[in-house]
PDB file of N, CA and C in Angstrom:
ATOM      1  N   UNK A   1      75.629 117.926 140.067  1.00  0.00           N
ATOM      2  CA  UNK A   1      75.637 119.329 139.763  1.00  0.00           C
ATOM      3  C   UNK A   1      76.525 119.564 138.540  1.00  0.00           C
ATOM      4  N   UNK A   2      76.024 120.072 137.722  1.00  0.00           N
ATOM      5  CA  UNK A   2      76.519 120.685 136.377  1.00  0.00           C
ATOM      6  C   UNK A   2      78.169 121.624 136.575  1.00  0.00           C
ATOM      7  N   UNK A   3      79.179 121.470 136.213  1.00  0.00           N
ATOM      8  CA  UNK A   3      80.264 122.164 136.599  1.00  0.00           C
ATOM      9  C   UNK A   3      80.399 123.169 134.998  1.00  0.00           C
ATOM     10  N   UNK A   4      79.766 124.367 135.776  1.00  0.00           N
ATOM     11  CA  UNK A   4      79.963 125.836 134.542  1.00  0.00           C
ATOM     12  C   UNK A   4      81.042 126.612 134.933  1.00  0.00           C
ATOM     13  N   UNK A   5      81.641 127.103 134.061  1.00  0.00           N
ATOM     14  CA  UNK A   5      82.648 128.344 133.894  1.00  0.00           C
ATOM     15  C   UNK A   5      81.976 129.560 133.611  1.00  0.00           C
ATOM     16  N   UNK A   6      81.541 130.279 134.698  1.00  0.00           N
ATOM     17  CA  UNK A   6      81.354 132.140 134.134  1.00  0.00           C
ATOM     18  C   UNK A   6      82.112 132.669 133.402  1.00  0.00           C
ATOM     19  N   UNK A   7      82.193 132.492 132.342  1.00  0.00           N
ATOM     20  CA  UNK A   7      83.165 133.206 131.168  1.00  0.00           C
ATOM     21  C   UNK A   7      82.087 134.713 131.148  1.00  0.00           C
ATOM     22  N   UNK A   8      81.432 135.051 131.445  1.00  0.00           N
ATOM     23  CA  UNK A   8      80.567 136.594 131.171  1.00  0.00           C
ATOM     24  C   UNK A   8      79.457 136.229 130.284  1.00  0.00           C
ATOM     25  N   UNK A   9      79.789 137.535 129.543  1.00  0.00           N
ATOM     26  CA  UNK A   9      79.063 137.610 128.507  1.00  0.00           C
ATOM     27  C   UNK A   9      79.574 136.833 126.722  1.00  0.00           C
ATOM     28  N   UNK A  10      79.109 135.561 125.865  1.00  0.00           N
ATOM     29  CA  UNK A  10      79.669 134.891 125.227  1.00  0.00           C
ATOM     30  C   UNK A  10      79.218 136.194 123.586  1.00  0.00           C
ATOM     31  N   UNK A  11      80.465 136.667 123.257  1.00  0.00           N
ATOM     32  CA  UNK A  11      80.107 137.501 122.155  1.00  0.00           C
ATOM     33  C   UNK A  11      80.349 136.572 121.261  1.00  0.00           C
ATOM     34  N   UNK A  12      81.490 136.168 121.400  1.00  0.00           N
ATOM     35  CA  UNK A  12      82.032 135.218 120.224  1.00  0.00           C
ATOM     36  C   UNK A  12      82.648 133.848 121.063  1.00  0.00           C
ATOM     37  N   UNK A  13      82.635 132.543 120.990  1.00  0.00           N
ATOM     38  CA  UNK A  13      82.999 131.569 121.447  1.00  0.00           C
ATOM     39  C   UNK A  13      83.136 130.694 120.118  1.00  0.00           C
ATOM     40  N   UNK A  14      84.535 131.041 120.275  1.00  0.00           N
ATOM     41  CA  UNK A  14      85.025 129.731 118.549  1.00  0.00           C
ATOM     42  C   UNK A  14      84.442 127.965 119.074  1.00  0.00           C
ATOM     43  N   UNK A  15      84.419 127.985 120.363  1.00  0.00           N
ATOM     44  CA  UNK A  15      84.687 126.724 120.732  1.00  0.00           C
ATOM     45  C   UNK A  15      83.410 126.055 120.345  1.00  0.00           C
ATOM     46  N   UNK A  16      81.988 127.023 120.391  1.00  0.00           N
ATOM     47  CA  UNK A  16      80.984 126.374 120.268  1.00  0.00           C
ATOM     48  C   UNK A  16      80.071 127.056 119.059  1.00  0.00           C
ATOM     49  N   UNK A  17      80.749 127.351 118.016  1.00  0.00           N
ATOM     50  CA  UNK A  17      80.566 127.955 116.840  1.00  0.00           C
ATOM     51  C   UNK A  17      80.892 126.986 115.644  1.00  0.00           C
ATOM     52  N   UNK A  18      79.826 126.879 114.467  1.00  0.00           N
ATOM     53  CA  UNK A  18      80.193 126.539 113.307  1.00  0.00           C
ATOM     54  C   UNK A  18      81.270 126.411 112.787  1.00  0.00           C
ATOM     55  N   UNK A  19      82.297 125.411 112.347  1.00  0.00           N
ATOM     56  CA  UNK A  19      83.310 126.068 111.232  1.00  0.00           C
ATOM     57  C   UNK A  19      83.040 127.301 110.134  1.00  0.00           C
ATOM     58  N   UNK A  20      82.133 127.376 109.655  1.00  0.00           N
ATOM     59  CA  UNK A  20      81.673 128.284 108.418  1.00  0.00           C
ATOM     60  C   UNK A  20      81.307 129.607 109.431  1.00  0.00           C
ATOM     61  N   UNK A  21      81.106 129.916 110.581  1.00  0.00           N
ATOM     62  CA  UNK A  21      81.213 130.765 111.471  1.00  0.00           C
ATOM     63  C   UNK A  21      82.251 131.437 111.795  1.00  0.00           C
ATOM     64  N   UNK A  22      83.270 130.124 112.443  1.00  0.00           N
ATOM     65  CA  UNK A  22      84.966 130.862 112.538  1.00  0.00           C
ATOM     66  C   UNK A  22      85.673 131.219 111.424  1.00  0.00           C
ATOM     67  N   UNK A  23      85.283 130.321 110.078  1.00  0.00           N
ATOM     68  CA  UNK A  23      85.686 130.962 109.246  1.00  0.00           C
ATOM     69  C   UNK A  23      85.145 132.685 108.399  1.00  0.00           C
ATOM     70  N   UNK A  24      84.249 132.668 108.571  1.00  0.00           N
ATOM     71  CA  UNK A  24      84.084 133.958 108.540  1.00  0.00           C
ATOM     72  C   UNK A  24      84.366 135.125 109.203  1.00  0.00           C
ATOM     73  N   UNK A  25      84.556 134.940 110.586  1.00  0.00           N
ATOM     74  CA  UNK A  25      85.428 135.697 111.749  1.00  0.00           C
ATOM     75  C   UNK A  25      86.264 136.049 111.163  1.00  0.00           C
ATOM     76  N   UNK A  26      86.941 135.054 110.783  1.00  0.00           N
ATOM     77  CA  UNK A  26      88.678 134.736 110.568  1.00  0.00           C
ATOM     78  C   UNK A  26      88.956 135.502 109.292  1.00  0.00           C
ATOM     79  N   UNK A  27      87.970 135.606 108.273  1.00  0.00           N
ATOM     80  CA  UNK A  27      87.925 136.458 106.923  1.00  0.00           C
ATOM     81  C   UNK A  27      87.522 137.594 107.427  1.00  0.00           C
ATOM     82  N   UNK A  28      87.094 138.597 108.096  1.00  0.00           N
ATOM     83  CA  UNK A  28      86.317 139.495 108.527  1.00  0.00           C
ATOM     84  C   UNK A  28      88.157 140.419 108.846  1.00  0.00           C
ATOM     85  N   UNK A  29      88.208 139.459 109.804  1.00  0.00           N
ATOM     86  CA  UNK A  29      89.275 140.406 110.915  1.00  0.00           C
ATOM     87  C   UNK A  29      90.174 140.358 109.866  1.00  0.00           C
ATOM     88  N   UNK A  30      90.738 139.499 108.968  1.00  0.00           N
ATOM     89  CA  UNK A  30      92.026 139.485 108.006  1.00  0.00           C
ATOM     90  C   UNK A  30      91.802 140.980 107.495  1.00  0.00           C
ATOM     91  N   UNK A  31      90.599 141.023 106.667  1.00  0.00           N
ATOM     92  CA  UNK A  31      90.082 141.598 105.830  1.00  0.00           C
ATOM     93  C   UNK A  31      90.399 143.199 106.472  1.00  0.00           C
ATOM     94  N   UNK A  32      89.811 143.775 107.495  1.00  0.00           N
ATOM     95  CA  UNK A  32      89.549 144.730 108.282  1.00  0.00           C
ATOM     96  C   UNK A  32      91.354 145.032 109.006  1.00  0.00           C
ATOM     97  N   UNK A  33      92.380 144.033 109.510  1.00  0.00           N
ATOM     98  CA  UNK A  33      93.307 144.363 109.619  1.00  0.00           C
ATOM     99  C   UNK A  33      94.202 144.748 108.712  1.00  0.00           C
ATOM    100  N   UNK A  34      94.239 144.255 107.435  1.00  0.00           N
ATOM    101  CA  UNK A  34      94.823 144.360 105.941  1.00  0.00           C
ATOM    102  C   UNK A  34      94.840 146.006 105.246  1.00  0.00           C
ATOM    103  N   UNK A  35      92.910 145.787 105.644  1.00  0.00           N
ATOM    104  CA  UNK A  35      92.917 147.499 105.083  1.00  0.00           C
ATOM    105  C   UNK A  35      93.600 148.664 105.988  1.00  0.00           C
ATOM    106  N   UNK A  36      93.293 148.314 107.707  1.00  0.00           N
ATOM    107  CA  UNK A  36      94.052 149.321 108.572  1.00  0.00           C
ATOM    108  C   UNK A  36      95.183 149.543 108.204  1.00  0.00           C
ATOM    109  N   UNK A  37      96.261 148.471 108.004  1.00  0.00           N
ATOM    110  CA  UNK A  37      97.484 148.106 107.801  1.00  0.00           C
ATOM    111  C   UNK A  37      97.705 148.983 106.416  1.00  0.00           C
ATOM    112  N   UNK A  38      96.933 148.621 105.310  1.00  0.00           N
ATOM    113  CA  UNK A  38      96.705 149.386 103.609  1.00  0.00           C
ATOM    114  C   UNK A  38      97.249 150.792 103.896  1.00  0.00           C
ATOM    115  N   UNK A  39      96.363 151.362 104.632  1.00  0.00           N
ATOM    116  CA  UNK A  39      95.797 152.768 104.831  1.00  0.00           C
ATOM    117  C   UNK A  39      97.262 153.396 105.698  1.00  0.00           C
ATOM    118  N   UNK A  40      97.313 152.841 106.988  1.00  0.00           N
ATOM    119  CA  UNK A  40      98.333 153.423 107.637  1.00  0.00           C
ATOM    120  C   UNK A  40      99.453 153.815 106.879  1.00  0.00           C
ATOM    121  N   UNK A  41     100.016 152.338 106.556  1.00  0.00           N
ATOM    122  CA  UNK A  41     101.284 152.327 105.528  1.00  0.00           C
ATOM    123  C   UNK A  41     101.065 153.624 104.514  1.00  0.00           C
ATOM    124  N   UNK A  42      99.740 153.144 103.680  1.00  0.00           N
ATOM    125  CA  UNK A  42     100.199 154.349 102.770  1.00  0.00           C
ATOM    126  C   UNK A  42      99.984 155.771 103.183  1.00  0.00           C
ATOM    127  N   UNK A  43      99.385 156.501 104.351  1.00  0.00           N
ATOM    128  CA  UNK A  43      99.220 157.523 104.782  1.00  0.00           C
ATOM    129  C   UNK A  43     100.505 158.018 105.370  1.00  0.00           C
ATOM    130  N   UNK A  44     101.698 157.222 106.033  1.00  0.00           N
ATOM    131  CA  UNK A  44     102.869 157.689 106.387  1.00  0.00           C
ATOM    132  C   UNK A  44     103.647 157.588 105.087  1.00  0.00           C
ATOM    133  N   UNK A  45     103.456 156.935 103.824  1.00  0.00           N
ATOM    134  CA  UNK A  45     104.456 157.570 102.680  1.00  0.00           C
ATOM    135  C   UNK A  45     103.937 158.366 102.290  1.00  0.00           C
ATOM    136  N   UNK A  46     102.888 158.586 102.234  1.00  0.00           N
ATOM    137  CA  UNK A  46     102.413 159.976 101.829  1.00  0.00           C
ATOM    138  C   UNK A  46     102.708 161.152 102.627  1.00  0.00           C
ATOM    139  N   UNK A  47     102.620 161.425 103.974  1.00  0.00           N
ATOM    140  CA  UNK A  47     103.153 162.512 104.988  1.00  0.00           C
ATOM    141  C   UNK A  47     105.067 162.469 104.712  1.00  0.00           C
ATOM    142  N   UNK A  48     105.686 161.265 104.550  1.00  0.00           N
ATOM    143  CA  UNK A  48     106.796 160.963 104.481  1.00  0.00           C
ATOM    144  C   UNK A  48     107.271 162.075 103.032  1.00  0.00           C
ATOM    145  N   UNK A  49     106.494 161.798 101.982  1.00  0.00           N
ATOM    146  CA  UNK A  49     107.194 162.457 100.572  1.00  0.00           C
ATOM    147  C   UNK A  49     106.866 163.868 100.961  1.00  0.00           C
ATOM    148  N   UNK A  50     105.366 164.230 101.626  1.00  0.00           N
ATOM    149  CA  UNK A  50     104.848 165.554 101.532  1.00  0.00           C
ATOM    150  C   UNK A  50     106.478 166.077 102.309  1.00  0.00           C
ATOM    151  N   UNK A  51     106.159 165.624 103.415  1.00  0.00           N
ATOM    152  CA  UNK A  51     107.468 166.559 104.113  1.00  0.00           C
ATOM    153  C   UNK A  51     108.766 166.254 103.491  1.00  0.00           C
ATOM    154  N   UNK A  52     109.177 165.833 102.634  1.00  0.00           N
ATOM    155  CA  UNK A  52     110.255 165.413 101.567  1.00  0.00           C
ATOM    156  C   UNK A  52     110.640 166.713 100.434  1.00  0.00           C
ATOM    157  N   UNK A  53     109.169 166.830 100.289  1.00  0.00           N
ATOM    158  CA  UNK A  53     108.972 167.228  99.189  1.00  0.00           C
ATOM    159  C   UNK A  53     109.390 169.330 100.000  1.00  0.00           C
ATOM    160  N   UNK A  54     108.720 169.508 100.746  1.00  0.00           N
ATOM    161  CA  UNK A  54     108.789 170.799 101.855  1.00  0.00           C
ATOM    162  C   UNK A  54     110.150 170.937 101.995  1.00  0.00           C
ATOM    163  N   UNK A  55     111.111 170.068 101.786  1.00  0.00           N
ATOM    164  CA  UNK A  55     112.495 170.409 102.382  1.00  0.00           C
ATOM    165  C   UNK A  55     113.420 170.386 100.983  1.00  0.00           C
ATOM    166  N   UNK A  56     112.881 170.503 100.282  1.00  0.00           N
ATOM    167  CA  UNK A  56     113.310 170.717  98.916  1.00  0.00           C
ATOM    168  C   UNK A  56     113.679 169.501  97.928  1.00  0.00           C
ATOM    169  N   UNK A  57     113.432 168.071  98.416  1.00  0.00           N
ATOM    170  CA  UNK A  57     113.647 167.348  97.023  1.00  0.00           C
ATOM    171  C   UNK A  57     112.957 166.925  96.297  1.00  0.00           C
ATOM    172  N   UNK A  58     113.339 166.979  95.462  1.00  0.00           N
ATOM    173  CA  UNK A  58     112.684 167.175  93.766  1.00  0.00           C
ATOM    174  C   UNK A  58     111.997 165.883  93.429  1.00  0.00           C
ATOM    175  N   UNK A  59     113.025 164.447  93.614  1.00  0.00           N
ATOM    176  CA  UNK A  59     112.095 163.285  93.435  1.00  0.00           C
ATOM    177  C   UNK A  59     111.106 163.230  94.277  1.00  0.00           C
ATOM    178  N   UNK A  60     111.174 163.701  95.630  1.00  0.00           N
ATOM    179  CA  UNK A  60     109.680 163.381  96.744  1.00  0.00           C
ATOM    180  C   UNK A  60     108.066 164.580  95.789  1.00  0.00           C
ATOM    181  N   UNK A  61     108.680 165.726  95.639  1.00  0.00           N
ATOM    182  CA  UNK A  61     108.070 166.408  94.524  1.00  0.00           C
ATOM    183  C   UNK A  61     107.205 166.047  93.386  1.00  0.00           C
ATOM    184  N   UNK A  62     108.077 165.031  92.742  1.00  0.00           N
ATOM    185  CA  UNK A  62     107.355 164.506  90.874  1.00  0.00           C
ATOM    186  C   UNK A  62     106.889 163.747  91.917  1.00  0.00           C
ATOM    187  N   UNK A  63     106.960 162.530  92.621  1.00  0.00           N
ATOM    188  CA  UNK A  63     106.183 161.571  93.152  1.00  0.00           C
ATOM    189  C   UNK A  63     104.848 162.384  93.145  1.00  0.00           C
ATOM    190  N   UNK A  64     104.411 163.158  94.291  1.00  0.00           N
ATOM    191  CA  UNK A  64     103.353 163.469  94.795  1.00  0.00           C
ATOM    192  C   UNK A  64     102.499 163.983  93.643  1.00  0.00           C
ATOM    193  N   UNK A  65     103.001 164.409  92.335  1.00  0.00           N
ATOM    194  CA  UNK A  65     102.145 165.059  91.998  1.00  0.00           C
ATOM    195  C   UNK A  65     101.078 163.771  90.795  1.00  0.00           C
TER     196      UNK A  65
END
C-alpha cells in the first residue's frame, strides 16, 4: 500500500515544482512585498509631513509642496 500524506488541496508545492517555477514564486512575492513595503513606507511620510506641516512647520511645508 502506497503511504500518502493528505496535505489538501496542492496550490503551490515547492517540493515537486521546477526550479524555474520556485524561482519565479520567489521573484513574484519579492517583487509584490517590496512594492507593499514601497507604498506603505512612503504613504506614512507623507501623512507624517502632511500632519507636520498642519501644526505649523515650515520645513514639513516646502517638503510637501
Amino acid at each position: 500500500m502506497k503511504n500518502t500524506i493528505n496535505r489538501g488541496p496542492r496550490f503551490y508545492d515547492p517540493e515537486h515544482r521546477s526550479p524555474k517555477t520556485n524561482a519565479i514564486v520567489v521573484a513574484v512575492f519579492c517583487v509584490l512585498f517590496g512594492g507593499a513595503l514601497w507604498i506603505s513606507v512612503t504613504d506614512t511620510l507623507y501623512q507624517q509631513q502632511k500632519l507636520h506641516c498642519e501644526q505649523g512647520w515650515q520645513p514639513a511645508c516646502e517638503a510637501l509642496k
